[in-house]
Each structure stands twice: as C-alpha cells, then as structure tokens.
N, C-alpha and C. Protein backbone atom coordinates (compact mmCIF):
# COMPACT_ATOMS: atom_id res chain seq x y z
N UNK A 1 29.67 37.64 -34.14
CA UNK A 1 29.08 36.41 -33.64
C UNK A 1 30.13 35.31 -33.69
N UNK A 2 30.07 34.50 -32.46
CA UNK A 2 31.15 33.59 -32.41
C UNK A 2 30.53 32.28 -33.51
N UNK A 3 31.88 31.80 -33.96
CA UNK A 3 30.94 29.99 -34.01
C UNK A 3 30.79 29.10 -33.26
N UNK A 4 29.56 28.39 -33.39
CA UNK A 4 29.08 27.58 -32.41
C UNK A 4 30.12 26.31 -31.99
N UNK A 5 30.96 25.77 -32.99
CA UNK A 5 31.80 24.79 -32.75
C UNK A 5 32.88 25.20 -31.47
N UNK A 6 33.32 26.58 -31.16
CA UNK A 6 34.43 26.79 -30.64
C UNK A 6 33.81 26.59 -29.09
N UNK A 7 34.81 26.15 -28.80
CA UNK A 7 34.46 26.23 -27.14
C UNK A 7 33.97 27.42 -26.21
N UNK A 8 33.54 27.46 -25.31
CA UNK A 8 32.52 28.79 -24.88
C UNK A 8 33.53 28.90 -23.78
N UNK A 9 34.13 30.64 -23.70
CA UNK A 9 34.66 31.01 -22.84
C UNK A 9 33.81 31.58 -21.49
N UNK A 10 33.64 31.04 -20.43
CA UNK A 10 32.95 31.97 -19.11
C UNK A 10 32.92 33.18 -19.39
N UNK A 11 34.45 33.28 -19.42
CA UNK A 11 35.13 34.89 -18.91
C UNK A 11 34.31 36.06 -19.99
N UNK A 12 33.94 35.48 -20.72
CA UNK A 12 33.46 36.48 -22.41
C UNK A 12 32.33 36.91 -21.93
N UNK A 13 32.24 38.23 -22.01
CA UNK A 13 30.64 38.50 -21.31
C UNK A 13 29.49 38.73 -22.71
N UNK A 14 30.25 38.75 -23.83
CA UNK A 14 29.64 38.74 -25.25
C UNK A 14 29.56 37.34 -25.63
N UNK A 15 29.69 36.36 -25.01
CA UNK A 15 29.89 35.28 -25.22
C UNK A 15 28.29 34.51 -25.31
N UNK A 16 28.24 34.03 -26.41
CA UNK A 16 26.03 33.70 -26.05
C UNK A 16 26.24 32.70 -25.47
N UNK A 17 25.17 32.99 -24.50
CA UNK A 17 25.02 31.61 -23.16
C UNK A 17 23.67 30.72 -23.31
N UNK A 18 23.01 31.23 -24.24
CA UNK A 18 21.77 30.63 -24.82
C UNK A 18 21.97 29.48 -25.56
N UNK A 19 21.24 28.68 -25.06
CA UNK A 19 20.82 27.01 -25.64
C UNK A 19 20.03 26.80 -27.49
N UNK A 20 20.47 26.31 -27.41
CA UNK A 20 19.76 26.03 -29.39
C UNK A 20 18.24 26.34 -29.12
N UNK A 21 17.99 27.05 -30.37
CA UNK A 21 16.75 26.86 -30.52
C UNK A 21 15.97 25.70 -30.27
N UNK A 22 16.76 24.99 -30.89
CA UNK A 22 15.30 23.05 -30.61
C UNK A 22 15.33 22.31 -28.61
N UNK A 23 16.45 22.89 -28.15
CA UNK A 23 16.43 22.32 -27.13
C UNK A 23 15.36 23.78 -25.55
N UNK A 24 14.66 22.69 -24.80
CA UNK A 24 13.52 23.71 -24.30
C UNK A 24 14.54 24.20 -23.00
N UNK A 25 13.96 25.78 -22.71
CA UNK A 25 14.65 26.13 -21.58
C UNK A 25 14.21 25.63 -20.40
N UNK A 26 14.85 26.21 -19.25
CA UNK A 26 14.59 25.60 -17.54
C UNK A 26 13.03 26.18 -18.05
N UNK A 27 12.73 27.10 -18.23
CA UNK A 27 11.45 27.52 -17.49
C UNK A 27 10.24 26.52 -18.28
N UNK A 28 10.53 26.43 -19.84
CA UNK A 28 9.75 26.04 -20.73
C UNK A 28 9.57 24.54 -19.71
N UNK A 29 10.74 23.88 -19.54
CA UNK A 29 10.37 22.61 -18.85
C UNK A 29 9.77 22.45 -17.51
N UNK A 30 9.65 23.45 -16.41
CA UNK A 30 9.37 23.40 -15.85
C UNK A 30 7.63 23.99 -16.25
N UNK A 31 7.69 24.91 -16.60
CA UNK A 31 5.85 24.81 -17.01
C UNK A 31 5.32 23.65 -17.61
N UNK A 32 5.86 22.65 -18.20
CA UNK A 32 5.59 22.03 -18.98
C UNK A 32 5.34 20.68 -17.73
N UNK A 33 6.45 20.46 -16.68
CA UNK A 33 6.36 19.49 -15.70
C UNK A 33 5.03 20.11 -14.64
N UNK A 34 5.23 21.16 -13.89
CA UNK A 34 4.01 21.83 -13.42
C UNK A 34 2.62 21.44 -13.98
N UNK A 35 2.31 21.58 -15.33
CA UNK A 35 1.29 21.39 -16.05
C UNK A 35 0.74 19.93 -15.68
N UNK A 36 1.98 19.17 -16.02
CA UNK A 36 1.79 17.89 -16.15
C UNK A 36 1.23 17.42 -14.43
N UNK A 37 1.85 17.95 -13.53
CA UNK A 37 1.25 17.60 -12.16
C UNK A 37 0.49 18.19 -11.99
N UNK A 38 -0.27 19.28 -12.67
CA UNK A 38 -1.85 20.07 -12.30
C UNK A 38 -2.86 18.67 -12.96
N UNK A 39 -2.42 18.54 -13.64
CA UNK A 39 -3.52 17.19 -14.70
C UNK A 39 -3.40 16.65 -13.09
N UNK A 40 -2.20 15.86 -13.16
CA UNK A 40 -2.34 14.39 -12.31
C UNK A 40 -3.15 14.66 -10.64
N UNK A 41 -2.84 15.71 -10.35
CA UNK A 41 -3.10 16.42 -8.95
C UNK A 41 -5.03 16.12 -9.32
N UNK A 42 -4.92 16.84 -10.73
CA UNK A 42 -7.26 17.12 -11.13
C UNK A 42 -7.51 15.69 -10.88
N UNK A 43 -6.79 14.66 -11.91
CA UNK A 43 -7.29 13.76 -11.98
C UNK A 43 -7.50 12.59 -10.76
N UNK A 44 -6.39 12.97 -9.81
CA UNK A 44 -6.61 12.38 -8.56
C UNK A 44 -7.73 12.85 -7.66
N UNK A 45 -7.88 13.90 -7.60
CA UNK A 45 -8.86 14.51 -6.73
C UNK A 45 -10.23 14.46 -7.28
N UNK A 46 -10.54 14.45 -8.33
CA UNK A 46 -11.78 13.94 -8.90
C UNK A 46 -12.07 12.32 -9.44
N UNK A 47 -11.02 11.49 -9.79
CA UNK A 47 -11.55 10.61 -9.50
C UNK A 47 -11.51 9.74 -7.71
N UNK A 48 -10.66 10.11 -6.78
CA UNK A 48 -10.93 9.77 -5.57
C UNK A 48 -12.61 10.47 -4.92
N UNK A 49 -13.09 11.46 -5.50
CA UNK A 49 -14.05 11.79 -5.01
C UNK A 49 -14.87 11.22 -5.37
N UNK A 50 -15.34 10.82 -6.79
CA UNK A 50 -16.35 9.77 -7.67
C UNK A 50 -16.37 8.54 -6.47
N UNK A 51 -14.89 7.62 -6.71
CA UNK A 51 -14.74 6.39 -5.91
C UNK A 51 -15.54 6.39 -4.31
N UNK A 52 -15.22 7.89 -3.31
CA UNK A 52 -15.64 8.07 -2.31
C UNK A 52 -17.16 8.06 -1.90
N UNK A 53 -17.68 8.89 -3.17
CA UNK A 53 -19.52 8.70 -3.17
C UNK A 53 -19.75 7.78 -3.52
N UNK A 54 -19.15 6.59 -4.59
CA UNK A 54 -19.82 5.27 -4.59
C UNK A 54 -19.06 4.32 -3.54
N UNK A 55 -18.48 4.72 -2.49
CA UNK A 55 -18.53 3.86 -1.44
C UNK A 55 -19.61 4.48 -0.11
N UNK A 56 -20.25 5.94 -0.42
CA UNK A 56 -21.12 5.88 0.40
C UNK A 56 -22.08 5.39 0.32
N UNK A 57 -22.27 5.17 -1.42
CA UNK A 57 -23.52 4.76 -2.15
C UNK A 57 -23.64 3.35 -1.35
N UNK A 58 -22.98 2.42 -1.27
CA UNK A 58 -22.85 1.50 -1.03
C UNK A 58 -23.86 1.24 0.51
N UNK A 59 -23.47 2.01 1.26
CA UNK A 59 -24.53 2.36 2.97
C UNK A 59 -26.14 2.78 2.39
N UNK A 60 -25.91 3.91 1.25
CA UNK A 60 -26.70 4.78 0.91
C UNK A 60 -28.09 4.18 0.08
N UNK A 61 -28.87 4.82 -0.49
CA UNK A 61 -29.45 4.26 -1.93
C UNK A 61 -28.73 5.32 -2.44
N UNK A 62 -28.47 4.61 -3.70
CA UNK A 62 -27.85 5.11 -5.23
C UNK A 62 -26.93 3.73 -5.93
N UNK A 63 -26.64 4.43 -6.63
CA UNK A 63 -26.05 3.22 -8.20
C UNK A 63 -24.44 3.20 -7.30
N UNK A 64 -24.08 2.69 -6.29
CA UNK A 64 -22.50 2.13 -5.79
C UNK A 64 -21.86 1.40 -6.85
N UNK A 65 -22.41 0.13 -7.21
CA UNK A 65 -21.95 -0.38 -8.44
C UNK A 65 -21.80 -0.01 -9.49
N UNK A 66 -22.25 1.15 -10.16
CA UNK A 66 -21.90 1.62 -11.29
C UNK A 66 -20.04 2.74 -10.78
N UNK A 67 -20.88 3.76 -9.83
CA UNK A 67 -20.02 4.99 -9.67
C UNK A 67 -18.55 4.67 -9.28
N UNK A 68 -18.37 3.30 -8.38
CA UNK A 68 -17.28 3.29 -8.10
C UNK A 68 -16.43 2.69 -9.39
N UNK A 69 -16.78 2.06 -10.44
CA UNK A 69 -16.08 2.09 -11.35
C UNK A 69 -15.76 2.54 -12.44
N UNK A 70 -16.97 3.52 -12.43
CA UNK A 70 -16.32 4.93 -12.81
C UNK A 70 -15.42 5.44 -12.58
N UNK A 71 -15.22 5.70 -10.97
CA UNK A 71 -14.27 6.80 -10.27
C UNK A 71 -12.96 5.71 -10.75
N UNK A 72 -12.51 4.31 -10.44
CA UNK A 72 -11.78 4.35 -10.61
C UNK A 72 -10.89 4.19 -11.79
N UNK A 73 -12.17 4.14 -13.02
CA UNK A 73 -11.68 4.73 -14.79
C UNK A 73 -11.27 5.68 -14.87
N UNK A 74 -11.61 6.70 -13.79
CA UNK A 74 -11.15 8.28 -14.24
C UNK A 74 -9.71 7.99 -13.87
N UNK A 75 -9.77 7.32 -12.25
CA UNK A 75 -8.20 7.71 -11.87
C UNK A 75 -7.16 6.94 -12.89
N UNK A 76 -7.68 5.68 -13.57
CA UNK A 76 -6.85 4.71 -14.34
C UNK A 76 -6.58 5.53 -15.67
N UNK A 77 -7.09 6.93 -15.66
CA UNK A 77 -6.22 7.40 -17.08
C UNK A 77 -4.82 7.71 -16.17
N UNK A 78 -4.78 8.43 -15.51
CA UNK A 78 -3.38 8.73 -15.15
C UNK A 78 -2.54 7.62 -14.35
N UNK A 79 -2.89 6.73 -13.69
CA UNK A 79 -2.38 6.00 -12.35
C UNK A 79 -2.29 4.43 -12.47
N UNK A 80 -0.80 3.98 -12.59
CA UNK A 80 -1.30 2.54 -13.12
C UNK A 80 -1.54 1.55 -12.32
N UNK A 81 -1.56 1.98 -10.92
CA UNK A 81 -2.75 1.38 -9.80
C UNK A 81 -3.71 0.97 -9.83
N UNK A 82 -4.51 1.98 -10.71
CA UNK A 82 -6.13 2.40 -10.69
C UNK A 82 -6.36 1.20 -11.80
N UNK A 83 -5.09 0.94 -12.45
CA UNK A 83 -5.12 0.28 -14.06
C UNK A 83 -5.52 -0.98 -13.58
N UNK A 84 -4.24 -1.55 -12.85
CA UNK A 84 -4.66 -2.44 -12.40
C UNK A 84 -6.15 -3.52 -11.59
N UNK A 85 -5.88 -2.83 -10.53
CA UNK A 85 -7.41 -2.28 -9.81
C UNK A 85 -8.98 -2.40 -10.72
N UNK A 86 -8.55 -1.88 -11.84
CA UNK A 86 -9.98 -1.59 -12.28
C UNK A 86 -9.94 -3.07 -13.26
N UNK A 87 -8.88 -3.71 -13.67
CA UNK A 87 -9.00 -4.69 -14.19
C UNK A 87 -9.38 -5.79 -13.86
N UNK A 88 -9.04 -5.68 -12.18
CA UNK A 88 -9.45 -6.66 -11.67
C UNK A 88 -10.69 -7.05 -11.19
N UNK A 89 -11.32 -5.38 -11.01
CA UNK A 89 -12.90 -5.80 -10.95
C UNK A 89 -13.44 -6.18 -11.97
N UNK A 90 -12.82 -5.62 -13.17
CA UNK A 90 -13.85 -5.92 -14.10
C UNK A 90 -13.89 -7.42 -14.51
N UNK A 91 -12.56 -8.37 -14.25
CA UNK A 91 -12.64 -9.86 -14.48
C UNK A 91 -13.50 -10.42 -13.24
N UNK A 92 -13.77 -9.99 -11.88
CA UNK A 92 -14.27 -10.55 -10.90
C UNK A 92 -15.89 -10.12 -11.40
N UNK A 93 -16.05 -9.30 -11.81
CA UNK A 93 -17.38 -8.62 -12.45
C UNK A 93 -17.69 -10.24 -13.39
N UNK A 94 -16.87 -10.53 -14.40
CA UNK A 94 -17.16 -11.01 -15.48
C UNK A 94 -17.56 -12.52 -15.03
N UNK A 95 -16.90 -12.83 -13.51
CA UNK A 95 -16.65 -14.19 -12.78
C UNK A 95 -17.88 -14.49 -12.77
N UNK A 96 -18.89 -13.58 -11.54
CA UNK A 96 -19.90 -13.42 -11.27
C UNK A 96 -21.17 -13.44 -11.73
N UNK A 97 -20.72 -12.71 -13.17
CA UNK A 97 -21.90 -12.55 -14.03
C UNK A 97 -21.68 -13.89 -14.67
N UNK A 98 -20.66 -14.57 -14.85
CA UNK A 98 -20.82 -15.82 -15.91
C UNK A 98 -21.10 -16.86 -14.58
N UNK A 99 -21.11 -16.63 -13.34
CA UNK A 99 -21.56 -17.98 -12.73
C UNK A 99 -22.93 -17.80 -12.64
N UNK A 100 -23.11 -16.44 -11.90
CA UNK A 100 -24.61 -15.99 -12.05
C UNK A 100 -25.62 -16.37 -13.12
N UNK A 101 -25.26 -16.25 -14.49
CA UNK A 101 -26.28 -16.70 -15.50
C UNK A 101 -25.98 -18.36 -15.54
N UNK A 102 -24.87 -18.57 -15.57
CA UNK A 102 -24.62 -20.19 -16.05
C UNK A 102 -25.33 -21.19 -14.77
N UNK A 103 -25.95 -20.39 -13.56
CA UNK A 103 -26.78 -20.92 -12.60
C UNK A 103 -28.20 -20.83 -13.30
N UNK A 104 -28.40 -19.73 -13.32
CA UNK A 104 -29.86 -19.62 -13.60
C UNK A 104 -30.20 -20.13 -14.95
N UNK A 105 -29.70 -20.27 -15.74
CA UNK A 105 -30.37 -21.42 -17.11
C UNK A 105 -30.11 -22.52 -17.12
C-alpha cells in the first residue's frame, strides 16, 4: 500500500484511485442531487395543483379562500417565490380584516 502523502502516479495501475472515505462519490452525489429534485419536482406539482383548484373554486362553490393558500404554503416549503407571495397575502389578508372590523365597531 502506497502512502497517501506521495503524489499519485496515472501510469501505476496498483495505484488507488479511490477518494477518502469522508468525501461522497460521483454517484453518492448524484443520488443525493436527483433525490433532492424528486422532492422539488413533488412539491411543485402538488402544490400548483392545490393553488389550481382554489382558483377554480373561486368560479366554483367551494372554500377558494382557504385552498389557495394552502397550495401556496405547500409550494413555499421549497420555493422562495411562493415565500414571498404567500407573505404578501397574508399582510393584505391582515389589511382587510383590520379595516373590515375597525369599520364595523
């Protein structure tokens, strides 16, 4: 076994070409990135679908106001769009409701 300090010859076909234990291989990282875009891929496609039925809700009867901000809590775990976005309804929410009551009493 060589030591690790010495410089690594190509030409050595006994030569270990393997990476340290602590550091992850191509493949380990690439399952690991894959993974990570199966989440983001779920989480897009199910919360755009939530968002989509509470904008039919909206034409429709059903709860529009609740579902669409749902859908776009789901997408705001992954997406900092959605982050945004959802913050902003929820202060225009808060606008509304505080002019709304501060009318009626």
């Amino acid at each position: 076994m060589r030591d690790p300090r010495e410089p690594h010859d190509p030409h050595d076909p006994l030569a270990e070409a393997s990476p340290s234990p602590d550091t992850p291989s191509a493949v380990d990282q690439f399952v690991r990135m894959s993974l990570r875009q199966i989440r983001r891929l779920a989480i897009l496609l199910v919360g755009l679908t939530v968002v989509l039925i509470g904008l039919v809700m909206l034409v429709t009867p059903g709860p529009a106001l609740v579902v669409v901000p749902v859908g776009l809590a789901i997408l705001a775990i992954e997406f900092t769009w959605a982050r945004r976005l959802l913050r902003h309804v929820r202060e225009r929410a808060a606008r509304i409701r505080s002019d709304y009551w501060g009318r009626r009493w």
